[in-house]
Protein backbone atom coordinates (compact mmCIF):
# COMPACT_ATOMS: atom_id res chain seq x y z
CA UNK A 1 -49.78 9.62 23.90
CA UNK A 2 -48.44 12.88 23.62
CA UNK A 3 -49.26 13.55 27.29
CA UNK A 4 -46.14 12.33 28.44
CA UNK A 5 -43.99 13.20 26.26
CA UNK A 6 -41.50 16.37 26.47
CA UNK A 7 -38.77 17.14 23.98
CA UNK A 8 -37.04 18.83 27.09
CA UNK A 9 -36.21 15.53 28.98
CA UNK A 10 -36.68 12.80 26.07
CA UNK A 11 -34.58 14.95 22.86
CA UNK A 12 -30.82 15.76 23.45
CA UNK A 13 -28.85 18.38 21.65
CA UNK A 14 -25.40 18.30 20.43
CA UNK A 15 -24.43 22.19 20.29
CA UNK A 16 -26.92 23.82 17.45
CA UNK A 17 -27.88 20.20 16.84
CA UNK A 18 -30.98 18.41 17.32
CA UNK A 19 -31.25 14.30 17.29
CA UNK A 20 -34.02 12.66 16.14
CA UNK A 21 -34.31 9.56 18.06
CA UNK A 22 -36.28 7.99 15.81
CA UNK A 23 -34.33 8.23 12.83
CA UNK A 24 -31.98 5.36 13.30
CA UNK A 25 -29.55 7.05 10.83
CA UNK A 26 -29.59 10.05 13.09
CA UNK A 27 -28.59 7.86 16.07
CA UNK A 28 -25.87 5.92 14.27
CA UNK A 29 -24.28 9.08 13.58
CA UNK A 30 -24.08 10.01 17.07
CA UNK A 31 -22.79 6.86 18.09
CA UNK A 32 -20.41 7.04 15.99
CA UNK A 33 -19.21 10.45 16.71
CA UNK A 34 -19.24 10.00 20.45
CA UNK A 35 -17.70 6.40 20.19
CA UNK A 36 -14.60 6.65 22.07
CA UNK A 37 -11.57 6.58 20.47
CA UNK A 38 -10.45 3.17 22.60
CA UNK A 39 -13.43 1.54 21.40
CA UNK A 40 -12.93 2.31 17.88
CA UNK A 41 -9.32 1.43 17.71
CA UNK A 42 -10.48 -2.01 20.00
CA UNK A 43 -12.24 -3.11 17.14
CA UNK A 44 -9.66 -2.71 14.63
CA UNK A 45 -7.14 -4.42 16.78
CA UNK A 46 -9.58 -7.36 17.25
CA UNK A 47 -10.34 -7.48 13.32
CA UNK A 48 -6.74 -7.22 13.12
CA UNK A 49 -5.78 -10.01 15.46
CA UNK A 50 -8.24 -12.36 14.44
CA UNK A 51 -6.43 -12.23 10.91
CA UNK A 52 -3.21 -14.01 12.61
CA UNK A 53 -5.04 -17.20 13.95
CA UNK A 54 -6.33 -20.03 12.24
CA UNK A 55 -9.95 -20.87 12.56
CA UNK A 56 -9.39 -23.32 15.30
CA UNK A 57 -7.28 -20.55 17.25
CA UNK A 58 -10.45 -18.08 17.29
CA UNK A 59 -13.23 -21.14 17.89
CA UNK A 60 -10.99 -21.52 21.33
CA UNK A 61 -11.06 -17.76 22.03
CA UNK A 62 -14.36 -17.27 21.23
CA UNK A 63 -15.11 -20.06 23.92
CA UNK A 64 -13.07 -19.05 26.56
CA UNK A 65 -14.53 -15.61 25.88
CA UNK A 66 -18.19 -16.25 26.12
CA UNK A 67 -17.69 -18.82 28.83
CA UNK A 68 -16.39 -16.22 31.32
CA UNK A 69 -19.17 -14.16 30.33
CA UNK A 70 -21.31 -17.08 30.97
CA UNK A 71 -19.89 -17.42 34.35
CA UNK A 72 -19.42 -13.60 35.84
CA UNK A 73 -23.55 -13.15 34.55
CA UNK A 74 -24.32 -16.63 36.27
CA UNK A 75 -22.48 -15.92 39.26
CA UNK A 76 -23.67 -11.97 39.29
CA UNK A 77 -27.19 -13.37 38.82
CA UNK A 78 -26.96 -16.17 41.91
CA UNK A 79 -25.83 -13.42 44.12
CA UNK A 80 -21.85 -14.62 44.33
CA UNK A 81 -20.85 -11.36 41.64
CA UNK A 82 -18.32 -9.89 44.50
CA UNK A 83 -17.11 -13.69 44.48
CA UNK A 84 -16.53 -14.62 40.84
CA UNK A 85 -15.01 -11.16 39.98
CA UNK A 86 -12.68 -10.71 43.33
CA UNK A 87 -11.61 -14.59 43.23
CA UNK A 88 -11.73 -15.60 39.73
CA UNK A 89 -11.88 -12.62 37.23
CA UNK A 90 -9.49 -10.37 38.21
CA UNK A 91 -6.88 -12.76 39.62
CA UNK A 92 -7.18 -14.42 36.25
CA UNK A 93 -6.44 -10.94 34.34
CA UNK A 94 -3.52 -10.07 36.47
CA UNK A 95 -2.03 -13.32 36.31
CA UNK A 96 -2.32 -13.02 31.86
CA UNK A 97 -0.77 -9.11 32.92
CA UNK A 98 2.14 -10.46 34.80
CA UNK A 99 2.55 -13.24 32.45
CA UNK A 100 2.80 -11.03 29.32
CA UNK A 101 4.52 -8.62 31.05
CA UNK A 102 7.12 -11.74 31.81
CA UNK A 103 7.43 -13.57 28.92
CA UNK A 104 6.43 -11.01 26.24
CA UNK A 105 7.71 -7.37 26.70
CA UNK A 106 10.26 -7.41 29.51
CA UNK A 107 12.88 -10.26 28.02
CA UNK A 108 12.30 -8.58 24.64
CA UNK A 109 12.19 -5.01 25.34
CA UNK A 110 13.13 -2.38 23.66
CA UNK A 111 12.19 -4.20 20.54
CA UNK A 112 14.29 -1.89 18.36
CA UNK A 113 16.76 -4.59 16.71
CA UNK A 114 16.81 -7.57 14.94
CA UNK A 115 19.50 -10.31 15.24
CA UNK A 116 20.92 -13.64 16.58
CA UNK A 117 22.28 -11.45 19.83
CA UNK A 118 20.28 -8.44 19.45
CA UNK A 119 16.52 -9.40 19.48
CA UNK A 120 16.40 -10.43 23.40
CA UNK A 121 18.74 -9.94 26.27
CA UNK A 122 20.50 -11.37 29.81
CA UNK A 123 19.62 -8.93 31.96
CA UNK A 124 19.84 -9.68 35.96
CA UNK A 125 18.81 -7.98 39.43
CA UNK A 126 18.29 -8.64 42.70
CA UNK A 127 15.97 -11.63 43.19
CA UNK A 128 15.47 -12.15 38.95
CA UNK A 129 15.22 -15.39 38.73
CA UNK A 130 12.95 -15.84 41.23
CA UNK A 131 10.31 -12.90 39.97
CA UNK A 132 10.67 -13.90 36.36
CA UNK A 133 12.09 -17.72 36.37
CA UNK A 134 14.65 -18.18 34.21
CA UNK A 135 13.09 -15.08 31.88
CA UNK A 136 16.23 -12.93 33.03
CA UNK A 137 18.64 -14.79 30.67
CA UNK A 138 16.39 -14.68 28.07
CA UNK A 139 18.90 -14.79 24.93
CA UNK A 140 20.08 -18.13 26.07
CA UNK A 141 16.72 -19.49 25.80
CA UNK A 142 16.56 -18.04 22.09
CA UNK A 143 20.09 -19.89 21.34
CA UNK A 144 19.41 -22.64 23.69
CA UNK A 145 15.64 -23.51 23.55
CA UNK A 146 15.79 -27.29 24.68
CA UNK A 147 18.11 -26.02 27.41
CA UNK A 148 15.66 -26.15 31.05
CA UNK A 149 15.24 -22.64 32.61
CA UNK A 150 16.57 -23.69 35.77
CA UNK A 151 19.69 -24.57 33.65
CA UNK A 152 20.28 -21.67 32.24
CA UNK A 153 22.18 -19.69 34.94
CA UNK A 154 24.81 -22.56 34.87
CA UNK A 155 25.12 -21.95 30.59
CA UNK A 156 25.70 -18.58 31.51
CA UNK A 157 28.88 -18.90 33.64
CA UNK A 158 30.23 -20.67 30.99
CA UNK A 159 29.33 -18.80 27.99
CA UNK A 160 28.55 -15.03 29.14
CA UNK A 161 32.03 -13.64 27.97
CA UNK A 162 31.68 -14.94 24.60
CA UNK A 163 27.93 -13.44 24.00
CA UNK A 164 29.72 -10.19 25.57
CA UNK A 165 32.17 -10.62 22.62
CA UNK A 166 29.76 -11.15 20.35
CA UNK A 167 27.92 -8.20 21.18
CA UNK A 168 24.57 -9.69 22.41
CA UNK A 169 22.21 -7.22 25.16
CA UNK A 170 23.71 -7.99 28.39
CA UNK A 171 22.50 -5.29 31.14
CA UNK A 172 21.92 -5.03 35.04
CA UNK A 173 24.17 -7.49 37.20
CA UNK A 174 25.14 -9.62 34.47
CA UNK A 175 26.72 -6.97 32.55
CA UNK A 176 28.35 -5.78 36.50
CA UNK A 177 29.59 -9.08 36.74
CA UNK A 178 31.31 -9.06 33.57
CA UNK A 179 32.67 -5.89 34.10
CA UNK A 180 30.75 -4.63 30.80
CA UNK A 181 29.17 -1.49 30.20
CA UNK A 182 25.42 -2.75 29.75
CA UNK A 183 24.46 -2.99 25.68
């Protein structure tokens, strides 16, 4: 009924611009223009990404994916939402944070070079091996994967001036101790 209905309230306007909402080409078109920029380049990523792993790889994403959504809208709908997002879903997204953080970027970083010394790094401070376990002499585990992490400070005494020689990334204590500028 047309009673209810007022193009004030129900119609938006984009500038000189009027939507007809329903024209579903209309709508798409808006969408599209006001999808944000994060969400569009999300998607490509995840198109991207999903191009690197084998079938099996995505079957296991895709149900670890929808099984947390499972859970948080279970949870959410049983009245435990504070619960299952304060106890579960955000500890588990800061742990995969500190973990890529860890083992991905900061042993790696600045990712500019390629090479047998040059694509990883020792680098040491205060307390390292404890925050990062074992992640701090990184390069060794590159040269040395079958060598135990908690093994790997003892390698280095032995065989940190000859990586210095060689030219491999040595920064922060390590390169102190060595009396090296860092590389």
């Amino acid at each position: 009924s047309e009673v209810f209905y007022d193009s004030k309230v129900t119609d938006l306007s984009f500038g000189d611009r009027e939507i007809d909402y329903d024209d579903r080409a209309a709508c798409q078109g808006v969408l599209d223009e006001f999808t944000s920029l994060y969400a569009r380049r999300l998607r490509q990523r995840l198109a991207a990404m999903a191009t690197f792993r084998s079938p099996e790889a995505q079957r296991g994403a895709t149900l670890v994916a929808w099984s947390h959504i499972v859970l948080l809208v279970a949870a959410s709908l049983l009245g435990y939402a504070v619960e299952a997002w304060l106890l579960f879903y955000v500890p588990v997204w800061l742990g995969r944070f500190w973990l890529s953080v860890v083992f991905g970027w900061l042993p790696h970083h600045p990712h500019v070079e390629v090479g047998r010394y040059r694509d990883t790094r020792v680098f040491t401070f205060f307390a390292s091996t404890f925050l990062i376990r074992g992640h701090d002499y990184h390069l060794l585990h590159h040269l040395f994967p079958r060598v135990p992490h908690y093994r790997l400070r003892s390698v280095w005494r032995e065989i940190g001036p000859h990586l210095a020689a060689q030219g491999a990334r040595i920064e922060g204590k390590a390169a102190r101790e060595l009396g090296i500028a860092p590389q």
